[in-house]
C-alpha atoms as a PDB file:
ATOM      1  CA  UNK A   1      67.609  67.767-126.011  1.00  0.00           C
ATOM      2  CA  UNK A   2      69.293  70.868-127.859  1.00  0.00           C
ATOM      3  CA  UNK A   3      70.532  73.408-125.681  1.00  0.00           C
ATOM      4  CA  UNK A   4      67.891  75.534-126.508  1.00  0.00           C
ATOM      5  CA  UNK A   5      64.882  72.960-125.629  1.00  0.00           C
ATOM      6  CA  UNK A   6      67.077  72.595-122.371  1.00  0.00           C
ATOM      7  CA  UNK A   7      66.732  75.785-121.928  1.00  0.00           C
ATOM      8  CA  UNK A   8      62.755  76.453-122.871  1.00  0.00           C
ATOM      9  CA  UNK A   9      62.309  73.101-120.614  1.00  0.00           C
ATOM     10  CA  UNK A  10      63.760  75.202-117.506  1.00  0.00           C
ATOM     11  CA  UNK A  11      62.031  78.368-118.217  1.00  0.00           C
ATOM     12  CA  UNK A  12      58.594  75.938-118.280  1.00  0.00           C
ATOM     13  CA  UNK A  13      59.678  74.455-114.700  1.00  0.00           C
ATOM     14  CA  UNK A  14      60.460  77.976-113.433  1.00  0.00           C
ATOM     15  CA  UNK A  15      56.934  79.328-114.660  1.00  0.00           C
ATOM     16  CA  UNK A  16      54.991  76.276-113.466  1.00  0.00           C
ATOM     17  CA  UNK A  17      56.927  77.361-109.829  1.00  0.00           C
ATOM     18  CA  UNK A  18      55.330  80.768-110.646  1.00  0.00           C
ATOM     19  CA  UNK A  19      51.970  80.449-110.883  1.00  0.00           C
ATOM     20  CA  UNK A  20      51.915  77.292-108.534  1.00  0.00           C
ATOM     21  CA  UNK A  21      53.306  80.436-106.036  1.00  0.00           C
ATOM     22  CA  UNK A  22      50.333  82.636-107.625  1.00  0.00           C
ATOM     23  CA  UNK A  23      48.146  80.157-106.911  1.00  0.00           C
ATOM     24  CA  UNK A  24      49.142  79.645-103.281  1.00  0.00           C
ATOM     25  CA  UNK A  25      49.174  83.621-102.874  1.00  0.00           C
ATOM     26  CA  UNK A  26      45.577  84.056-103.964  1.00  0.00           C
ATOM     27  CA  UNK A  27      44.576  80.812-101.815  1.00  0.00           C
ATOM     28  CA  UNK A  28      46.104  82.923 -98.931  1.00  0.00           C
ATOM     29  CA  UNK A  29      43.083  85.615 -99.273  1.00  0.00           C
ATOM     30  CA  UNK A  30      40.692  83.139 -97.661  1.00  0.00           C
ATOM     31  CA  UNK A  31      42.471  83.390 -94.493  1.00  0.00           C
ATOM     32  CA  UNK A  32      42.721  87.497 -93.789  1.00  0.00           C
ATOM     33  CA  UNK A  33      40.324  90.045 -93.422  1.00  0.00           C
ATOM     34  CA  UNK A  34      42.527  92.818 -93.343  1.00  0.00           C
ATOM     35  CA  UNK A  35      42.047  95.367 -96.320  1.00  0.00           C
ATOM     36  CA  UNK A  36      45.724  95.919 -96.346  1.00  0.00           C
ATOM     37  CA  UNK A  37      46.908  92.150 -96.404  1.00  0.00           C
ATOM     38  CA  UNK A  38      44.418  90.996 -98.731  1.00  0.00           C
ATOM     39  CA  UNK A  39      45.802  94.207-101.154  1.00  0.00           C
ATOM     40  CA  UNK A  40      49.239  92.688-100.468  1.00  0.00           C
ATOM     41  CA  UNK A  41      48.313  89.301-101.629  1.00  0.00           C
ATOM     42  CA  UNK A  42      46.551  90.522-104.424  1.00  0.00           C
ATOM     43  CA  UNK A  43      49.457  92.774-106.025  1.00  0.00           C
ATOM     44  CA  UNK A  44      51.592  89.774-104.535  1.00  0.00           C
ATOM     45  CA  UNK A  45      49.433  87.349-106.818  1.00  0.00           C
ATOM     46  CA  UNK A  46      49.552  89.510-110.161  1.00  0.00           C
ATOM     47  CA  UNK A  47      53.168  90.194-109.938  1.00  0.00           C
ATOM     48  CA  UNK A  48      53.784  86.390-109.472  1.00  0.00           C
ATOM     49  CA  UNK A  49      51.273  85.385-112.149  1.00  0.00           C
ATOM     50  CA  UNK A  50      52.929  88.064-114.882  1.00  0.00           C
ATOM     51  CA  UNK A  51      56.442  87.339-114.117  1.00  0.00           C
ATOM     52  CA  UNK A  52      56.240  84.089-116.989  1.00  0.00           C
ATOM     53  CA  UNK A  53      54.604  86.436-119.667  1.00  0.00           C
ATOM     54  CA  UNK A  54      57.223  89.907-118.711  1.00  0.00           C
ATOM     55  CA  UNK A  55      60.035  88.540-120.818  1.00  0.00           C
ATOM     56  CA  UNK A  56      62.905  86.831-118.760  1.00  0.00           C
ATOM     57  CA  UNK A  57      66.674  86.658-119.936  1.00  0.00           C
ATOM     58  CA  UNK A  58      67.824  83.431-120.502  1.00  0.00           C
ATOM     59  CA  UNK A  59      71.207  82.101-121.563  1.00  0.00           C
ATOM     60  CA  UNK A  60      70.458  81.301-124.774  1.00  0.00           C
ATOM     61  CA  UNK A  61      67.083  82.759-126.150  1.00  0.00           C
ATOM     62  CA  UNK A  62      67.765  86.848-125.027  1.00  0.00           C
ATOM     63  CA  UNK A  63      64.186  86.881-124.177  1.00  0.00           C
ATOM     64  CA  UNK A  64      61.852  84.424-123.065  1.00  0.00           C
ATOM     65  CA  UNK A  65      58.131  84.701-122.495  1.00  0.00           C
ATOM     66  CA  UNK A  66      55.276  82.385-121.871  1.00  0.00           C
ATOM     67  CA  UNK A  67      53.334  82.327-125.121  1.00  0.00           C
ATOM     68  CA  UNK A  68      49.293  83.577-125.345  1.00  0.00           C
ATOM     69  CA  UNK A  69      48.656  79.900-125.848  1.00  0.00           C
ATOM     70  CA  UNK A  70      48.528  79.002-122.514  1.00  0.00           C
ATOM     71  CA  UNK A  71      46.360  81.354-122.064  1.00  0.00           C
ATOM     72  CA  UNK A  72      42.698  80.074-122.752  1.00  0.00           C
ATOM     73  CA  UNK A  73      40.521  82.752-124.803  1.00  0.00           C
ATOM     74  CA  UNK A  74      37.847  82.887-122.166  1.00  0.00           C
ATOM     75  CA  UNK A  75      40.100  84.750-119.622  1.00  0.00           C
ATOM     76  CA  UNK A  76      42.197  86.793-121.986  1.00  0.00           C
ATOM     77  CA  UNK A  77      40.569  89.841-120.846  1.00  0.00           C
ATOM     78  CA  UNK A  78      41.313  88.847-116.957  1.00  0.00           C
ATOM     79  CA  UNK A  79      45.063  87.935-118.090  1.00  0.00           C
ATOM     80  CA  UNK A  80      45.176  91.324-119.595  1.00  0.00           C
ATOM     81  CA  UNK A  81      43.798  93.230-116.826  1.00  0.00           C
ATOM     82  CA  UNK A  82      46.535  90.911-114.201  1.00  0.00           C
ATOM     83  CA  UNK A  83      49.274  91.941-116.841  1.00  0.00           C
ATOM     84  CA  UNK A  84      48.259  95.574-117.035  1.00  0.00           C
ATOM     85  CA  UNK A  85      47.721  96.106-112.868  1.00  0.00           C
ATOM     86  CA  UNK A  86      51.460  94.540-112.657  1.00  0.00           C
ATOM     87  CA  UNK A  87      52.982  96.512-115.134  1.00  0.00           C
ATOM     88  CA  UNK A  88      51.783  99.807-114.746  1.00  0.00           C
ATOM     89  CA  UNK A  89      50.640  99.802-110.752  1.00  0.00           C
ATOM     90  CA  UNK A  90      52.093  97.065-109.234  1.00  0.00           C
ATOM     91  CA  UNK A  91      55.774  96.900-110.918  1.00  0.00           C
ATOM     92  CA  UNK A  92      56.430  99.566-112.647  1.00  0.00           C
ATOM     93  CA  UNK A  93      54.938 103.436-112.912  1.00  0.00           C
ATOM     94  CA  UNK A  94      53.089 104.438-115.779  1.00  0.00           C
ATOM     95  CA  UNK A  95      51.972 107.959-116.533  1.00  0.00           C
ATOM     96  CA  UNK A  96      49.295 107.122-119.150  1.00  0.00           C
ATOM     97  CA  UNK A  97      47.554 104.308-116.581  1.00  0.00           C
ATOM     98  CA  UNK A  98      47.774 106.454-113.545  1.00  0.00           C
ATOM     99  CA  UNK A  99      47.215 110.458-115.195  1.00  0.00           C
ATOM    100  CA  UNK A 100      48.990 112.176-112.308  1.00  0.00           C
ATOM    101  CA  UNK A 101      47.403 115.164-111.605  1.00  0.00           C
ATOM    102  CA  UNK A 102      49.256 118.724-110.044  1.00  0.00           C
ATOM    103  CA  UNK A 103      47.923 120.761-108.213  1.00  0.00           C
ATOM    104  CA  UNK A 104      49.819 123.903-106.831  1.00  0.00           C
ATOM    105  CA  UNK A 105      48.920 125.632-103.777  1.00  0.00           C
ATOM    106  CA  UNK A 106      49.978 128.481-101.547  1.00  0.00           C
ATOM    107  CA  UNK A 107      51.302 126.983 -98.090  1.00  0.00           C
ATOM    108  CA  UNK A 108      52.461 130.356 -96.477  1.00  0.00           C
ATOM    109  CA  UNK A 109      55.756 129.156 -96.666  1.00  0.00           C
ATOM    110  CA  UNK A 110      56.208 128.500-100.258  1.00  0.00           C
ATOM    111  CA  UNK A 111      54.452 126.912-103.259  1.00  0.00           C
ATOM    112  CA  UNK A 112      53.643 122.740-103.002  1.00  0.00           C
ATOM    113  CA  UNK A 113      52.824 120.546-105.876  1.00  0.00           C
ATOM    114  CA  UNK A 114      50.125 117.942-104.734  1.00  0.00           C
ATOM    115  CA  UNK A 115      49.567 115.373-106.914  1.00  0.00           C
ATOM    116  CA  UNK A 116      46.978 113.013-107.434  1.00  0.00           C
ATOM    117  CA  UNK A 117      47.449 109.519-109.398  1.00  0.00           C
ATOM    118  CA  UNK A 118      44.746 106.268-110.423  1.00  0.00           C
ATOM    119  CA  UNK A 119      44.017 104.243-107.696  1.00  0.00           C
ATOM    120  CA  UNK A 120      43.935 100.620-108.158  1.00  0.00           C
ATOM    121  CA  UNK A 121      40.367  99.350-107.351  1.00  0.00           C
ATOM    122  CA  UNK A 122      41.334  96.341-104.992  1.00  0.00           C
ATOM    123  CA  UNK A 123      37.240  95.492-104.606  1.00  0.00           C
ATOM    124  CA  UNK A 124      36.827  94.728-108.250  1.00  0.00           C
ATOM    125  CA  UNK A 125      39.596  92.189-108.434  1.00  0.00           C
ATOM    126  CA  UNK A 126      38.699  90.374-105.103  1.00  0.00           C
ATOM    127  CA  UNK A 127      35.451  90.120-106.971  1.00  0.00           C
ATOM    128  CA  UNK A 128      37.175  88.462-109.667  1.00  0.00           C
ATOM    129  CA  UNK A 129      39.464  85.884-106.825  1.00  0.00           C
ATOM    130  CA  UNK A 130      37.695  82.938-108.253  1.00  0.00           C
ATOM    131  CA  UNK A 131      38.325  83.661-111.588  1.00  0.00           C
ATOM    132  CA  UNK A 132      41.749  84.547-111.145  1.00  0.00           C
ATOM    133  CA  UNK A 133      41.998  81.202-109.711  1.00  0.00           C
ATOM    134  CA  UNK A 134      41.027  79.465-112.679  1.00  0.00           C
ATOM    135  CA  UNK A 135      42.964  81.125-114.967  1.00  0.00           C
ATOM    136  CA  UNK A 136      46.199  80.410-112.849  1.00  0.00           C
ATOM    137  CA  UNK A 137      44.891  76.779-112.482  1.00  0.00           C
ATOM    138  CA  UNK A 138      44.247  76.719-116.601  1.00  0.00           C
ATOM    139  CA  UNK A 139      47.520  78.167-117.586  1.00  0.00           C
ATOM    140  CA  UNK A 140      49.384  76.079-115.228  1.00  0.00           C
ATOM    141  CA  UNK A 141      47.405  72.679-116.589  1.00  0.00           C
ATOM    142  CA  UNK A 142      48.966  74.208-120.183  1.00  0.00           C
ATOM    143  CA  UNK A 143      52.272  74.197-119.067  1.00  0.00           C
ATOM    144  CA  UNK A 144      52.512  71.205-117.256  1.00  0.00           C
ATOM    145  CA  UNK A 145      50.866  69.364-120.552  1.00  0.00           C
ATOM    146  CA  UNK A 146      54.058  71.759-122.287  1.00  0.00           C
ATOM    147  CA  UNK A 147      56.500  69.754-119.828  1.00  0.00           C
ATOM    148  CA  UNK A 148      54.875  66.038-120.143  1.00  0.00           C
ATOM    149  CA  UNK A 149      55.023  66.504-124.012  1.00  0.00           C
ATOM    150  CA  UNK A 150      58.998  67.303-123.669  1.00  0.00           C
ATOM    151  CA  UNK A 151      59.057  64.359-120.918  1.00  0.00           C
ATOM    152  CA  UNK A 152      57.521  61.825-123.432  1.00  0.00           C
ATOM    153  CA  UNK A 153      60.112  62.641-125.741  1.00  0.00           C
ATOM    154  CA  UNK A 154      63.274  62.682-123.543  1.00  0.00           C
END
């Protein structure tokens, strides 16, 4: 192999590893009743599951991402809607996706800003759990066909 299939063969381990984690995390759900941990495993799944398609620095290739392929067309929407809660909730802050609000008031003492932001509606993606599931599953089966392709050749 050229360096640079070396070096796409790695990143495909690595992101198999990642959503094989993403897949265990959202397994995990079945287990706790908690509001809180089930939250935690849910922004734990997303973050996992978006980490291949964020863009990763490699050695060679600056910036590598999991391409759309993987990605079946049925569940683009859902793989959207994972990418978008981890990038502007979950990973990083976004005004546009959470529209703080300020609000100033008079405590006596001197004048607070409140502010409100977007919450992240936790119920509607733990309605969605099995079909997160088999979109992990599905882009995971891509990859791993991805890696037996390289394997036949090597």
């Amino acid at each position: 192999m050229t360096p640079i299939e070396t070096e796409k063969y790695c990143f495909l381990r690595l992101y198999q590893k990642d959503l094989s984690d993403a897949s265990h995390s959202l397994s995990m759900l079945k287990r706790f009743n908690e509001r809180d941990v089930r939250q935690a495993l849910i922004r734990d799944t997303a973050i996992i599951y978006a980490r291949p398609f964020s863009g990763n620095q490699g050695n060679l290739v600056k910036k590598h991402f999991l391409s759309l392929k993987h990605v079946p067309k049925s569940f683009r929407v859902l793989h959207d809607q994972l990418i978008s809660l981890r990038n502007e909730h979950f990973a990083h802050c976004s005004l546009k996706a959470n529209q703080p609000v300020l609000n100033e008031t008079d405590s006596g003492f001197e004048i607070v800003s409140i502010m409100t932001r977007a919450i992240v509606n936790y119920d509607a993606i733990l309605n969605c759990e099995a079909d997160i599931a088999e979109l992990i599953a599905a882009v995971e089966k891509s990859v791993v066909t991805d890696l037996l392709e390289i394997h036949s050749r090597i």
